[in-house]
N, C-alpha and C. Protein backbone atom coordinates (compact mmCIF):
# COMPACT_ATOMS: atom_id res chain seq x y z
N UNK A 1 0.85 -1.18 0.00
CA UNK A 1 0.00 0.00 0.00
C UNK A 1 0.88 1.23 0.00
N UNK A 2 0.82 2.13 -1.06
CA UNK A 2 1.37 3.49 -0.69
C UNK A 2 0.82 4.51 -0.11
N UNK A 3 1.53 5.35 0.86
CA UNK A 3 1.29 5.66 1.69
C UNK A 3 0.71 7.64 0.84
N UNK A 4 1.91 7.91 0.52
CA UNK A 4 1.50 9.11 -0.33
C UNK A 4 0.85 8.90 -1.77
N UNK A 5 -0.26 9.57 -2.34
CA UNK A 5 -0.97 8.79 -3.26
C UNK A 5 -0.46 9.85 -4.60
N UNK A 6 -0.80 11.35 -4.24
CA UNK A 6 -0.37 12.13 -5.41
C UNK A 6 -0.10 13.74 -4.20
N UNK A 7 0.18 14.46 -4.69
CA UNK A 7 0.40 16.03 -4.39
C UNK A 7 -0.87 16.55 -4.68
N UNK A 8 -1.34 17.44 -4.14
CA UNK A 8 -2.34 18.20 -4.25
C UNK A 8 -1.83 19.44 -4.68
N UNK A 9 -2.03 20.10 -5.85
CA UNK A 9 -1.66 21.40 -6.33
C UNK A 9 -3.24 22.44 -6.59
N UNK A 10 -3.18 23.44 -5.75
CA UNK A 10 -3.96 24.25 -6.22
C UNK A 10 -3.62 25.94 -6.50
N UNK A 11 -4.26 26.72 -6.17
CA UNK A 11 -3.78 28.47 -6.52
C UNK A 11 -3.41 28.22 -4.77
N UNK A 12 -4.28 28.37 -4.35
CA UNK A 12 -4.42 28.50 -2.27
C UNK A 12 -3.28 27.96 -2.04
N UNK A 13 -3.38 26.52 -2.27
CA UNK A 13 -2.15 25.66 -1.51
C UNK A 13 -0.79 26.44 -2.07
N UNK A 14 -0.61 26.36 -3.60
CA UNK A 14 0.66 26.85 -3.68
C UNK A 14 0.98 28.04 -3.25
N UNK A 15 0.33 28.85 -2.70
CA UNK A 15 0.63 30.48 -2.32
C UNK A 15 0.71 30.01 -0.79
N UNK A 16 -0.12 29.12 0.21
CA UNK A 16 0.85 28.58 1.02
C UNK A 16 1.59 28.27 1.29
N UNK A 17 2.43 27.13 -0.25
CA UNK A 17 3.55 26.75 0.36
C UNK A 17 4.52 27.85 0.12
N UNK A 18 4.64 28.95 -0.53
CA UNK A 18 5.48 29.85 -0.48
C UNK A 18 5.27 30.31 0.76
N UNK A 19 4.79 30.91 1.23
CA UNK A 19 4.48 31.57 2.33
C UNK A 19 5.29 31.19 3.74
N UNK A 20 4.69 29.82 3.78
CA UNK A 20 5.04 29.05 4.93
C UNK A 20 5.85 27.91 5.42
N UNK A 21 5.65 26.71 3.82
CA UNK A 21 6.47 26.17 3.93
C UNK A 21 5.79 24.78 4.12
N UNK A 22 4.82 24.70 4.09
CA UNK A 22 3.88 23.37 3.87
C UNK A 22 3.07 23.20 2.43
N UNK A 23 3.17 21.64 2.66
CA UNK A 23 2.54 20.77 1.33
C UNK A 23 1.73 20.42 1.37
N UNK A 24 1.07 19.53 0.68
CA UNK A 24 -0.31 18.97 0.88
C UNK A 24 -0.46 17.92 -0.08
N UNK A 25 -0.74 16.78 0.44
CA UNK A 25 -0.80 15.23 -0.13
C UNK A 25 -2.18 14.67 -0.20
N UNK A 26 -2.37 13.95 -1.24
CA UNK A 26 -3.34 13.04 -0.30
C UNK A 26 -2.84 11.83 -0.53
N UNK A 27 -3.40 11.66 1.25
CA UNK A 27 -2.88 9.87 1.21
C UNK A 27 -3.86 9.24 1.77
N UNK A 28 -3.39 7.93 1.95
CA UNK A 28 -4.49 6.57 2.11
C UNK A 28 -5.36 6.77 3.46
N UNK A 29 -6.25 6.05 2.95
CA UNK A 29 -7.71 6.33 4.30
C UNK A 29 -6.77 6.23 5.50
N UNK A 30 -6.26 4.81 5.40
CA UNK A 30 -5.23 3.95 6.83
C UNK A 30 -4.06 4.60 7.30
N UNK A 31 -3.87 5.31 6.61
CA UNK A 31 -2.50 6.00 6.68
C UNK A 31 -2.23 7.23 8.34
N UNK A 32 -1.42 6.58 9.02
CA UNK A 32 -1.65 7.71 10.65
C UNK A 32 -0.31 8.67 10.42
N UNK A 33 -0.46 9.70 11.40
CA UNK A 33 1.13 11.08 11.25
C UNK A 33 2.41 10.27 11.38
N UNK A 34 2.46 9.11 11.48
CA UNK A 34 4.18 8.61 11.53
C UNK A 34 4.71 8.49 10.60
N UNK A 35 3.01 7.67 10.06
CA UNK A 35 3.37 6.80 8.97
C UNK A 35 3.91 7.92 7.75
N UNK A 36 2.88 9.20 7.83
CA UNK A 36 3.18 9.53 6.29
C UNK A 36 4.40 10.94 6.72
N UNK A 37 4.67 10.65 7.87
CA UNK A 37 5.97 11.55 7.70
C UNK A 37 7.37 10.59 7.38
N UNK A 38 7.09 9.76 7.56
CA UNK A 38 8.64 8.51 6.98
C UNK A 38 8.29 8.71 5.95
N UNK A 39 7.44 8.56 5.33
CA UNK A 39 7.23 8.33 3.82
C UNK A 39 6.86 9.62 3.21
N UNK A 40 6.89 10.65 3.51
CA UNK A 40 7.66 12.13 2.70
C UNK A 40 9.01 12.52 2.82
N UNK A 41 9.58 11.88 4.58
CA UNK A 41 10.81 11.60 4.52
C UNK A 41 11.66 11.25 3.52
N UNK A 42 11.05 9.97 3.00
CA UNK A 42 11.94 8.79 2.46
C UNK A 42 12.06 9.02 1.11
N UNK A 43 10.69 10.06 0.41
CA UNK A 43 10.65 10.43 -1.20
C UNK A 43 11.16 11.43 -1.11
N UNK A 44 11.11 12.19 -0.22
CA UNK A 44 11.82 13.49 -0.92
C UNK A 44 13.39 13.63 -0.01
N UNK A 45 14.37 12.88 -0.50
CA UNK A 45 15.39 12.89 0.56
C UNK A 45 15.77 14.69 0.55
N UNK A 46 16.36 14.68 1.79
CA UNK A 46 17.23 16.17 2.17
C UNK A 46 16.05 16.97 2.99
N UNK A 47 14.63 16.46 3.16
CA UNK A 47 13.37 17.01 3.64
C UNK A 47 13.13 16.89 4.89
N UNK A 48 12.82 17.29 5.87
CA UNK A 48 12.23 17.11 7.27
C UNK A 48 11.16 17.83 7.32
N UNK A 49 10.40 16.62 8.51
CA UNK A 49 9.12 17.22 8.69
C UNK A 49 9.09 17.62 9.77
N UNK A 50 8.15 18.92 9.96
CA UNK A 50 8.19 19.27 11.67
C UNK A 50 6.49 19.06 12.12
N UNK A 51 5.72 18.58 11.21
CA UNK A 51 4.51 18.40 11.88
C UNK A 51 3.54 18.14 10.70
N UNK A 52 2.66 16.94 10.81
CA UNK A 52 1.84 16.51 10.17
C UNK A 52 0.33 17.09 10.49
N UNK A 53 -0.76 17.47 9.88
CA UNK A 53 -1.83 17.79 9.85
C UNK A 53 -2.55 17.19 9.13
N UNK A 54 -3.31 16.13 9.40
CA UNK A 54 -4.51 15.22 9.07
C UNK A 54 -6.11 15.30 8.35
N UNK A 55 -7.04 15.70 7.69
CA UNK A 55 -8.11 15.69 7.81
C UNK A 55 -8.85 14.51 6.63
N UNK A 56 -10.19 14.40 6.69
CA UNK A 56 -11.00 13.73 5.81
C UNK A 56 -11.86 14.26 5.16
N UNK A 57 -11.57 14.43 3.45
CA UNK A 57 -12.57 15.36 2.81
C UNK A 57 -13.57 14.28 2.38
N UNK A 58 -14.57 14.76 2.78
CA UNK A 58 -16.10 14.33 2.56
C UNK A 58 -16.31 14.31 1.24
N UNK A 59 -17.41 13.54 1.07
CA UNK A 59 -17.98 13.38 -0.39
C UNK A 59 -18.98 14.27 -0.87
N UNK A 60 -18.93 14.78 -1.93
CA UNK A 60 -20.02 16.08 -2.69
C UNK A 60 -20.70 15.49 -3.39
N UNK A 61 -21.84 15.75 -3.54
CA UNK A 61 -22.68 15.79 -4.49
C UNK A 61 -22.30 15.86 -6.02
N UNK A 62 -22.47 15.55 -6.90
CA UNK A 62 -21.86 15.63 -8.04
C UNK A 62 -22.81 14.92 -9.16
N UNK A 63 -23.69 16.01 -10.27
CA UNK A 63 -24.64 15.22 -11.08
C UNK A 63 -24.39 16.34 -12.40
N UNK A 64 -24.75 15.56 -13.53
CA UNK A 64 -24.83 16.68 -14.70
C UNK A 64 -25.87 15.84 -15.68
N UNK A 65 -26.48 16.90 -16.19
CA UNK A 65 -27.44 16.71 -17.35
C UNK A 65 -26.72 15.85 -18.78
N UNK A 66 -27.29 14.87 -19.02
CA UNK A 66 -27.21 13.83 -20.22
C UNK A 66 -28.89 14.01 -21.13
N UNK A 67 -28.05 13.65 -22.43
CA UNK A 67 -29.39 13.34 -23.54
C UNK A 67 -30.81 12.41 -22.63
N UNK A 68 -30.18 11.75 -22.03
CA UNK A 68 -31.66 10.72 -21.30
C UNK A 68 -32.15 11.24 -19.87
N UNK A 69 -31.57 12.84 -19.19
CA UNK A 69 -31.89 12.57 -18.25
C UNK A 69 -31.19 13.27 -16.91
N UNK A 70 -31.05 13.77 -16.54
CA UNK A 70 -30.28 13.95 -14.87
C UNK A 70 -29.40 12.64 -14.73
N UNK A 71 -27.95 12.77 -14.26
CA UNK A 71 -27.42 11.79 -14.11
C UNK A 71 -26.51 12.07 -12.60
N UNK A 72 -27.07 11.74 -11.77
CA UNK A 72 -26.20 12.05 -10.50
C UNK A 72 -25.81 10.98 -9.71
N UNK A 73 -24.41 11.58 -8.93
CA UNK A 73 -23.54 10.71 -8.35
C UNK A 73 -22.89 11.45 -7.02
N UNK A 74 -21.87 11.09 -6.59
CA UNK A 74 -21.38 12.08 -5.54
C UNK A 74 -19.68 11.78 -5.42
N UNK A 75 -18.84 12.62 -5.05
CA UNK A 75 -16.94 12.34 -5.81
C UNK A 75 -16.56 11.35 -4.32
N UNK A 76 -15.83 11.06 -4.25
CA UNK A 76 -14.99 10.19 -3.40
C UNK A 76 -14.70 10.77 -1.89
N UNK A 77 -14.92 10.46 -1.38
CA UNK A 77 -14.11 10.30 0.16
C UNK A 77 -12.94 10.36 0.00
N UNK A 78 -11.80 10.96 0.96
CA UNK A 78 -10.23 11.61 0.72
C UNK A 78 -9.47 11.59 1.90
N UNK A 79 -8.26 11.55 2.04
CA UNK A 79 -7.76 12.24 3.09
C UNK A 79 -6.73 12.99 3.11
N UNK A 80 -6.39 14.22 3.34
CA UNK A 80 -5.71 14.80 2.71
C UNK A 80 -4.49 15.15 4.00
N UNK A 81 -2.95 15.39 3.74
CA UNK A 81 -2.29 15.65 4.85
C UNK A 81 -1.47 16.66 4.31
N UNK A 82 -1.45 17.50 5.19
CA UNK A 82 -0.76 19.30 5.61
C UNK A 82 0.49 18.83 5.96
N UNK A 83 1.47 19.03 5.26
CA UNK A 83 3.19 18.43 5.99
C UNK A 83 3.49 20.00 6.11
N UNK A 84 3.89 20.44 7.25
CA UNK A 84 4.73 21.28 7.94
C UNK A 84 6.31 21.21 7.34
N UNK A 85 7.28 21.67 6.61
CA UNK A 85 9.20 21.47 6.49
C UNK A 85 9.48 22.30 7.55
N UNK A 86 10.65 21.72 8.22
CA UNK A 86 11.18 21.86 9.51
C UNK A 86 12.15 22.33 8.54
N UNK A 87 13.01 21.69 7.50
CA UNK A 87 14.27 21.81 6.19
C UNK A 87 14.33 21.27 5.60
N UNK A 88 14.57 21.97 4.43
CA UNK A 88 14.18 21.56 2.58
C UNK A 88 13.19 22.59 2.29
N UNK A 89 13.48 21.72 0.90
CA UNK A 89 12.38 22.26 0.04
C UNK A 89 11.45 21.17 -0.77
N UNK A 90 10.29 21.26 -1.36
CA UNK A 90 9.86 20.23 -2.18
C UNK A 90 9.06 21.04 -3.47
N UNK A 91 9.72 20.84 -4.49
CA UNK A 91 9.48 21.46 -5.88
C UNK A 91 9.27 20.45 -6.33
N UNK A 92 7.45 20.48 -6.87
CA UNK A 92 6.54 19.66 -7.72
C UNK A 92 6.82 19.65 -9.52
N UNK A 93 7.11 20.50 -9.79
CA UNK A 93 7.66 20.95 -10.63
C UNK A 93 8.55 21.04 -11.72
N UNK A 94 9.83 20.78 -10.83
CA UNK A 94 11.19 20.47 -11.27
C UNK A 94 11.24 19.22 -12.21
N UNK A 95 11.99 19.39 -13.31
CA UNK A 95 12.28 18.07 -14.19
C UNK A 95 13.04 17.14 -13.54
N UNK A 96 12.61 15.60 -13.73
CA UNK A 96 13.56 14.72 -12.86
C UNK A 96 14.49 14.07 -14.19
């Protein structure tokens, strides 16, 4: 199971992480603050974390009009984690 799933990039977040110096992941339902600070540790070597922030984004509503009809559904359940850098940097960005 991986623990970090993708980066979350938005306008907000990235003008946070300039600001302050935190990221934002989402990772697995199971996933607790140890776990996914080894494992931002471990991907982004030269990185430290000074504090993990946890939450669970809820599911929305979500429907759009089709040729036959109203078609509604609702998006996924999430969990998303706030990594605090104690030192480093982490550029999404950069060519590998």
């Amino acid at each position: 199971m991986s623990i970090l799933i993708r980066p979350v990039i938005t306008e907000k977040l990235s003008r946070i992480q300039e600001e302050s110096g935190k990221v934002t992941f989402e990772v697995a339902q199971k996933a607790n603050k140890p776990e996914i600070k080894a494992a931002v540790e471990a991907t982004y070597p030269g990185v430290k974390v000074a504090k993990v922030n946890t939450m669970i984004m809820p599911s929305k509503p979500k429907g759009r009009f089709t040729k036959s009809g109203y078609q509604g559904g609702r998006t996924k359940t999430w969990k998303k984690a706030i990594v605090t850098l104690r030192e480093g940097e982490i550029d999404f960005f950069e060519e590998v």
